[in-house]
PDB file of N, CA and C in Angstrom:
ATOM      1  N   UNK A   1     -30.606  47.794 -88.422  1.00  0.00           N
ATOM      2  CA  UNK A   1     -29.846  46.739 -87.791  1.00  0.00           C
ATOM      3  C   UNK A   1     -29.835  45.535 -88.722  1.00  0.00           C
ATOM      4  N   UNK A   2     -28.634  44.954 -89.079  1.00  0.00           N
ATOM      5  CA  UNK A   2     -28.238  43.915 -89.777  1.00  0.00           C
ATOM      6  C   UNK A   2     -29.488  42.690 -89.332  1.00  0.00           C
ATOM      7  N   UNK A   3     -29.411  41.708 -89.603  1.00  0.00           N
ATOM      8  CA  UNK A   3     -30.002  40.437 -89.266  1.00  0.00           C
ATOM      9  C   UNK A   3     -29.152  39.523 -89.372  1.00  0.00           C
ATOM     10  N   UNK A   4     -29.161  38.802 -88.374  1.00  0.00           N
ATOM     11  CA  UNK A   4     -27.971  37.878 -87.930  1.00  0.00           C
ATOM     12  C   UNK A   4     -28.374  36.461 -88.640  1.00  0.00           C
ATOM     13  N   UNK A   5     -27.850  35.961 -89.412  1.00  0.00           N
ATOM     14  CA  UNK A   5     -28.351  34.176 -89.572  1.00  0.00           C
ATOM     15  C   UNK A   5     -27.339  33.441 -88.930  1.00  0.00           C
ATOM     16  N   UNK A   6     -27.493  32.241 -88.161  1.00  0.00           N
ATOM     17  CA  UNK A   6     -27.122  31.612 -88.326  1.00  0.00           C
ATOM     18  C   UNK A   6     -26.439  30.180 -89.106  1.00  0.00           C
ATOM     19  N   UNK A   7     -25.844  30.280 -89.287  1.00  0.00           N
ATOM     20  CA  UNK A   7     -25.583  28.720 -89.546  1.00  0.00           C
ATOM     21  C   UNK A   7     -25.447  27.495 -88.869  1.00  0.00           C
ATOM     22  N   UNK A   8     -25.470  26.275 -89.078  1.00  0.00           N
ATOM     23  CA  UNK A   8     -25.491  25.192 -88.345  1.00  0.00           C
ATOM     24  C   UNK A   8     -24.229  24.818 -87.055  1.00  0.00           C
ATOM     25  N   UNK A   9     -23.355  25.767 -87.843  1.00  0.00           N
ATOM     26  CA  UNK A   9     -22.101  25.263 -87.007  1.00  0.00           C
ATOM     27  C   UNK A   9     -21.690  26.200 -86.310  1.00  0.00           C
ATOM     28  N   UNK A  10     -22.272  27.193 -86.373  1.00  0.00           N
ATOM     29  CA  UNK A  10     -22.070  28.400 -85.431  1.00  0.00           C
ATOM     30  C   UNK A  10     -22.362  27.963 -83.917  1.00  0.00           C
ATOM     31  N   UNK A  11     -23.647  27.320 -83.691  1.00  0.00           N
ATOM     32  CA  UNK A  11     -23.953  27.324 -82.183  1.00  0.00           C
ATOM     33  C   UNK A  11     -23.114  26.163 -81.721  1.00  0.00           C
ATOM     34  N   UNK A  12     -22.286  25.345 -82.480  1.00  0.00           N
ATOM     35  CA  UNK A  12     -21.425  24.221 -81.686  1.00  0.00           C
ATOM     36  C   UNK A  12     -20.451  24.975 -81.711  1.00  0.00           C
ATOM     37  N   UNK A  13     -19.989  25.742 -82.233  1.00  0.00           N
ATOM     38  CA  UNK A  13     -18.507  27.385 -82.281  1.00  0.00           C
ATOM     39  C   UNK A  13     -18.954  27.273 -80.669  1.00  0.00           C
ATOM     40  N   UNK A  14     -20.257  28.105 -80.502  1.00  0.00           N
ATOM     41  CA  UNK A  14     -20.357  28.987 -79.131  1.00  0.00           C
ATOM     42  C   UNK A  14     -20.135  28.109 -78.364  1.00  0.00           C
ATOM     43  N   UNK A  15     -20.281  26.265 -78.143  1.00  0.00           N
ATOM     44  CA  UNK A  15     -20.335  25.666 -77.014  1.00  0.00           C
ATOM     45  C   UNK A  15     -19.286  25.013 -76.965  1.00  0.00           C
ATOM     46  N   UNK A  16     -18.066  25.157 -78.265  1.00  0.00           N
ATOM     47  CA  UNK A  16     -16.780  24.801 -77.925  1.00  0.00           C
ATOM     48  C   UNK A  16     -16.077  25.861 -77.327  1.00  0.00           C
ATOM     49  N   UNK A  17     -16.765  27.114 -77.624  1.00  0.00           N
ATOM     50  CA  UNK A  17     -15.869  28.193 -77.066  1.00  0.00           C
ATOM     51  C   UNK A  17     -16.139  28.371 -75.797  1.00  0.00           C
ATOM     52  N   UNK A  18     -16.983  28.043 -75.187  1.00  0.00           N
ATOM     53  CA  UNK A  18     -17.726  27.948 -73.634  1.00  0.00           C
ATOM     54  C   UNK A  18     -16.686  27.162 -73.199  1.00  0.00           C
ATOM     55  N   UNK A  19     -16.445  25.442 -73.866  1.00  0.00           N
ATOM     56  CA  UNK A  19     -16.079  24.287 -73.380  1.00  0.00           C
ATOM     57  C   UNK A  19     -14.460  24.631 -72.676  1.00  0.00           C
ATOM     58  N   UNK A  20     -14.285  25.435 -73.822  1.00  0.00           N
ATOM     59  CA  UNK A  20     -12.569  25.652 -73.608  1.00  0.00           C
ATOM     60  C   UNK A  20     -12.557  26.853 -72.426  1.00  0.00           C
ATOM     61  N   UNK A  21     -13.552  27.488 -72.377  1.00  0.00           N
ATOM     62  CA  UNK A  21     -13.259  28.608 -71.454  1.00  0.00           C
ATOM     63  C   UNK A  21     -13.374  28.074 -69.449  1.00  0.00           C
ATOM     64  N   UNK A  22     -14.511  27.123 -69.729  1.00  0.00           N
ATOM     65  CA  UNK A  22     -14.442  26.258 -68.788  1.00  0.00           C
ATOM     66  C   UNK A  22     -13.400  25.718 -68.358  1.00  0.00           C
ATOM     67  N   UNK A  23     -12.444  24.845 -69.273  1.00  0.00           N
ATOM     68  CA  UNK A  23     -11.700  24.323 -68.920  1.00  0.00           C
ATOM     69  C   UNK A  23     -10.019  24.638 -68.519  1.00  0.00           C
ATOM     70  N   UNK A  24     -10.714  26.186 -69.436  1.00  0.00           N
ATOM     71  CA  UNK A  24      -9.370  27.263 -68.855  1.00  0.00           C
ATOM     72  C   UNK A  24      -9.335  27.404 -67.589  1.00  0.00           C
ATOM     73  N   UNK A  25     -10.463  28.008 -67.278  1.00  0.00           N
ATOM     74  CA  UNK A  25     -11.013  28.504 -65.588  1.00  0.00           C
ATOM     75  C   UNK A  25     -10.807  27.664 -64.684  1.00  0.00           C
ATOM     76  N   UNK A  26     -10.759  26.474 -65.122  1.00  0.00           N
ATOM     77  CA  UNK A  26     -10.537  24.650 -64.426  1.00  0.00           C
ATOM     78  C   UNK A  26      -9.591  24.404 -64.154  1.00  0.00           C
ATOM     79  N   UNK A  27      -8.258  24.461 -65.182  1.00  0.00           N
ATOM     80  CA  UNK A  27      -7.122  24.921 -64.380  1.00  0.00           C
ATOM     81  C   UNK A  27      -6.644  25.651 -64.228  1.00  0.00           C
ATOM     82  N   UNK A  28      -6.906  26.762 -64.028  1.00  0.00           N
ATOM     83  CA  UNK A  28      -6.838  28.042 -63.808  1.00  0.00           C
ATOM     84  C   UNK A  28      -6.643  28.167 -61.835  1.00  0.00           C
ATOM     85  N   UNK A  29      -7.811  27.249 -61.128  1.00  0.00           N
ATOM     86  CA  UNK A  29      -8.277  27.401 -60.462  1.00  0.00           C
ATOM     87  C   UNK A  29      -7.646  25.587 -60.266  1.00  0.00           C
ATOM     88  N   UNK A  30      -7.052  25.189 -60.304  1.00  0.00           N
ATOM     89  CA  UNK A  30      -6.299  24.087 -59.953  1.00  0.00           C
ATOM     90  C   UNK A  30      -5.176  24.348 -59.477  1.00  0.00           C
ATOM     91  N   UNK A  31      -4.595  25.171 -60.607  1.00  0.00           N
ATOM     92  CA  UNK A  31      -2.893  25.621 -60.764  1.00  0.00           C
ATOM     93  C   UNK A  31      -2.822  26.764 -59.182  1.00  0.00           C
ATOM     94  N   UNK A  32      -3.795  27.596 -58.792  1.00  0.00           N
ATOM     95  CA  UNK A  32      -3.760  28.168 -57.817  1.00  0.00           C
ATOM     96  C   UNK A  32      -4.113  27.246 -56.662  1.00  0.00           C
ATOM     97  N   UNK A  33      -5.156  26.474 -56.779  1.00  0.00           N
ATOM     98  CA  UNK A  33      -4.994  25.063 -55.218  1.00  0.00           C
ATOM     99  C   UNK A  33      -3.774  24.657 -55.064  1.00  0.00           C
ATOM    100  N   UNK A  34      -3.301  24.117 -56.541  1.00  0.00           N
ATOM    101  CA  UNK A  34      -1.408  23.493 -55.644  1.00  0.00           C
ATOM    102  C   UNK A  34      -0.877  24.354 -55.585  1.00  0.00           C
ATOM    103  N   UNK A  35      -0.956  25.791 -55.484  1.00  0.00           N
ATOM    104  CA  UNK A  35       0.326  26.458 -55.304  1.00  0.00           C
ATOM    105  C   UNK A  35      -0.140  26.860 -53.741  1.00  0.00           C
ATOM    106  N   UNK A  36      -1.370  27.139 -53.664  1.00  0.00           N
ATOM    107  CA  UNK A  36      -2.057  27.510 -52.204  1.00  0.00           C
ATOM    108  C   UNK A  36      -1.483  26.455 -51.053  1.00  0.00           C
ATOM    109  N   UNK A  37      -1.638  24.980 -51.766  1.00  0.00           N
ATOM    110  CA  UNK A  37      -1.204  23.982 -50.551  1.00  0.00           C
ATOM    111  C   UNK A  37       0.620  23.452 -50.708  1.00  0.00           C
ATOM    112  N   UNK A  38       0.702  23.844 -52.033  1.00  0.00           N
ATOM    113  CA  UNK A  38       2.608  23.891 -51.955  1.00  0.00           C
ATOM    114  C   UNK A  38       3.035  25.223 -50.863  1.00  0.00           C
ATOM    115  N   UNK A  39       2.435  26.760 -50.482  1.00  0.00           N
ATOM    116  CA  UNK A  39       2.869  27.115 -49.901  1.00  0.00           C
ATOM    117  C   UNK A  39       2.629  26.589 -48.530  1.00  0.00           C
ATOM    118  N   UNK A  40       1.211  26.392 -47.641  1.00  0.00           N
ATOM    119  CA  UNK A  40       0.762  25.862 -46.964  1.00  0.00           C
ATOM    120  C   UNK A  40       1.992  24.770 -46.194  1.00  0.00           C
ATOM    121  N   UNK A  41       2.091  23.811 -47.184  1.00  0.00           N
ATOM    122  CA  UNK A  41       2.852  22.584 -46.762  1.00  0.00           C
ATOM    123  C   UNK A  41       4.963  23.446 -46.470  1.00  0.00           C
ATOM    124  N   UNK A  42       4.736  23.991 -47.197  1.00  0.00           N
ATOM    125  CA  UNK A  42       6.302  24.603 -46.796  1.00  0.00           C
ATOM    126  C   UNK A  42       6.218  25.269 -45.414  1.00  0.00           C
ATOM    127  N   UNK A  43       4.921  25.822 -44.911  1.00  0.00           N
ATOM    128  CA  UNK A  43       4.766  26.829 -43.624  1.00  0.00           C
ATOM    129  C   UNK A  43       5.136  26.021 -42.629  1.00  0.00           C
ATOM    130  N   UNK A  44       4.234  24.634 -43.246  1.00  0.00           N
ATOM    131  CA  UNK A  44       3.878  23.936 -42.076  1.00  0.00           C
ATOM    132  C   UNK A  44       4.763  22.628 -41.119  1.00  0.00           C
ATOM    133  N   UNK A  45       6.214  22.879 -42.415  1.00  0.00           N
ATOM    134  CA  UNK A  45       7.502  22.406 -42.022  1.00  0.00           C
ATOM    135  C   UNK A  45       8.649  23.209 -41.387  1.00  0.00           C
ATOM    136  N   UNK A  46       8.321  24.493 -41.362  1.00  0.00           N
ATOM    137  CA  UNK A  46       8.487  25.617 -40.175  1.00  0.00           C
ATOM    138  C   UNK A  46       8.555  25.052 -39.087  1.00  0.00           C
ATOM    139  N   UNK A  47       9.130  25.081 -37.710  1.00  0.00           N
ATOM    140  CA  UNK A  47       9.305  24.806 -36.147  1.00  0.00           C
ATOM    141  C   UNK A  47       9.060  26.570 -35.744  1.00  0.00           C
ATOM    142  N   UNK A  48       8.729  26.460 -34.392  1.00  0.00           N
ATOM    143  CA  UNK A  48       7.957  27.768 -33.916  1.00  0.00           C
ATOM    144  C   UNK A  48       8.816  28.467 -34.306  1.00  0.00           C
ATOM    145  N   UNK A  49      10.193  28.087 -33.417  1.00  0.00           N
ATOM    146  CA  UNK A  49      11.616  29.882 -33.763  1.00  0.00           C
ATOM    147  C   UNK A  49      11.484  30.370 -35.096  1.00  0.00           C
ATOM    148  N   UNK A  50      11.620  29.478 -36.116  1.00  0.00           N
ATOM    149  CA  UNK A  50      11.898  30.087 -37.371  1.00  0.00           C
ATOM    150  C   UNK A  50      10.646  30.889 -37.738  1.00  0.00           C
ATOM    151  N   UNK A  51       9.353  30.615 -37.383  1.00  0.00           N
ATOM    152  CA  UNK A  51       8.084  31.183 -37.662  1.00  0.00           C
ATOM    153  C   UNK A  51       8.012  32.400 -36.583  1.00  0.00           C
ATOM    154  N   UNK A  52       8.737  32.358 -35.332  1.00  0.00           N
ATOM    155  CA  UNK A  52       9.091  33.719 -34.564  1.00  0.00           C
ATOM    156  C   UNK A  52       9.914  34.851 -35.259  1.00  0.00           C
ATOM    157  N   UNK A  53      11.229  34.119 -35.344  1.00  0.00           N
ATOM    158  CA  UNK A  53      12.084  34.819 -36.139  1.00  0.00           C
ATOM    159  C   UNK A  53      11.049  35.325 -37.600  1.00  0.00           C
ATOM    160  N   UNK A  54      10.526  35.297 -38.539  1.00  0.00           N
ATOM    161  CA  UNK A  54       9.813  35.695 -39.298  1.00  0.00           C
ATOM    162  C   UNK A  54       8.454  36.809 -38.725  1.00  0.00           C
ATOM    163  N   UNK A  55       8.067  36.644 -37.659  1.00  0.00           N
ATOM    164  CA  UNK A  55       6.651  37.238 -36.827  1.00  0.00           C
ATOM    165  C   UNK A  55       5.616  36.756 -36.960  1.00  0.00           C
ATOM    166  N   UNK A  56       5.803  35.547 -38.019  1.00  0.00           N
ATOM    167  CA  UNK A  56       4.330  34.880 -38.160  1.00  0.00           C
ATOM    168  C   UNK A  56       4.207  33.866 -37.175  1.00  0.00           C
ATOM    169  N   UNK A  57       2.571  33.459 -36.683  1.00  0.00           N
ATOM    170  CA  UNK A  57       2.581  32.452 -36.080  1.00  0.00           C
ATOM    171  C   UNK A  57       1.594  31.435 -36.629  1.00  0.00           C
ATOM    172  N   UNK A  58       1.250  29.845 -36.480  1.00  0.00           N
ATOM    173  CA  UNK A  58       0.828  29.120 -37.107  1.00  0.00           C
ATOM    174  C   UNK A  58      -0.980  29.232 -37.825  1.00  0.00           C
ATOM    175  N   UNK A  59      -2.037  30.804 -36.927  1.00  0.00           N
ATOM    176  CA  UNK A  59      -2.820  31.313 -37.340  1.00  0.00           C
ATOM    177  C   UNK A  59      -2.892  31.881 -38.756  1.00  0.00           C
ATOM    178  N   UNK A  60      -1.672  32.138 -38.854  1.00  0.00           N
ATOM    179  CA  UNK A  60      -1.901  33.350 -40.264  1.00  0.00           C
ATOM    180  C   UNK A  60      -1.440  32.494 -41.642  1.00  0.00           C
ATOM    181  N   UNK A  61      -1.032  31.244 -41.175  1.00  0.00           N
ATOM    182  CA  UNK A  61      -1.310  30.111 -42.511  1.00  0.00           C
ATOM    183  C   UNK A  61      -1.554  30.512 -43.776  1.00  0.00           C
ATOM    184  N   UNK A  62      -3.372  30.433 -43.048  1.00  0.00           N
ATOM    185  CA  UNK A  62      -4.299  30.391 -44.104  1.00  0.00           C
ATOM    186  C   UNK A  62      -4.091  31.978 -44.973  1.00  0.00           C
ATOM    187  N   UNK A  63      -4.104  32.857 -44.425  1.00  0.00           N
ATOM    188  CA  UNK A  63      -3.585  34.042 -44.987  1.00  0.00           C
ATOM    189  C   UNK A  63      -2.514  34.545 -45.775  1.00  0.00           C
ATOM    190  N   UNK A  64      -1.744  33.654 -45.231  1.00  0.00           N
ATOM    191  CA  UNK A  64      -0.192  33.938 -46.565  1.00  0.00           C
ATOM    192  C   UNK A  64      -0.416  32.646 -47.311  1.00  0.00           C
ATOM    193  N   UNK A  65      -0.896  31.526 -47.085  1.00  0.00           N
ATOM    194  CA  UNK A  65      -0.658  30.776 -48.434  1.00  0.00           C
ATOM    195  C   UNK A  65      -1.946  31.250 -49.708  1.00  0.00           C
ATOM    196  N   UNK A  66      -2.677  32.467 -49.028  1.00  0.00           N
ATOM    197  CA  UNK A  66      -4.035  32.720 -49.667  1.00  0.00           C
ATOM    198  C   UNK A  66      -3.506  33.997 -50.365  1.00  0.00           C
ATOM    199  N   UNK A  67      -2.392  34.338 -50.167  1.00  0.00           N
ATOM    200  CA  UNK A  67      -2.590  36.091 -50.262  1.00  0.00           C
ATOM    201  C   UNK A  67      -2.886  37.163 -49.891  1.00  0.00           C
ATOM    202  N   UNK A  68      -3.638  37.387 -48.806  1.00  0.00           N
ATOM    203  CA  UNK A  68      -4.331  37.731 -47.987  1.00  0.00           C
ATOM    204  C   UNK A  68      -3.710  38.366 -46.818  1.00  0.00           C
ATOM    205  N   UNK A  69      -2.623  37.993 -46.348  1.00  0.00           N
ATOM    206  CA  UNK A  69      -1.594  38.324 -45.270  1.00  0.00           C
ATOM    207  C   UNK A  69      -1.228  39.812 -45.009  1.00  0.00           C
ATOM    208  N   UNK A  70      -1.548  40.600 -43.783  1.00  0.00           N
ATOM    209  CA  UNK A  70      -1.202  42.115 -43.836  1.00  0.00           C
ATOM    210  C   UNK A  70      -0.610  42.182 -42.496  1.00  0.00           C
ATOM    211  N   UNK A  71      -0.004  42.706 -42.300  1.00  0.00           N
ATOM    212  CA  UNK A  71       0.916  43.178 -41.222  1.00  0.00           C
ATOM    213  C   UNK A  71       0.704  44.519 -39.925  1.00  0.00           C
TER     214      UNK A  71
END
């Protein structure tokens, strides 16, 4: 097995590459909250008929703006 050396600038490599992966995941997980409460907020400008006419009722919200929604 080889032997690994480091160099000095290697371990700030690994904690920029952490930094960015973090901050991928960050909005990653942003970009899905506003789309969760952009659908949310469209449901929730629905009036009952139109949410009849569809079969949903104001319970299953959380389920279709989540993905989650089964029939």
């Amino acid at each position: 097995m080889a032997a690994v050396t480091l160099t000095p600038a290697q371990p700030f490599a690994s904690l920029a590459t952490r930094g960015r992966n973090f901050l991928s995941r960050f909005a990653a997980r942003q970009e899905s909250r506003a789309r969760y409460y952009a659908v949310l907020n469209d449901l929730r400008r629905l009036n009952d008929r139109e949410l009849d006419d569809m079969g949903i009722s104001r319970g299953d919200f959380d389920a279709i703006a989540s993905g989650r929604f089964t029939r």
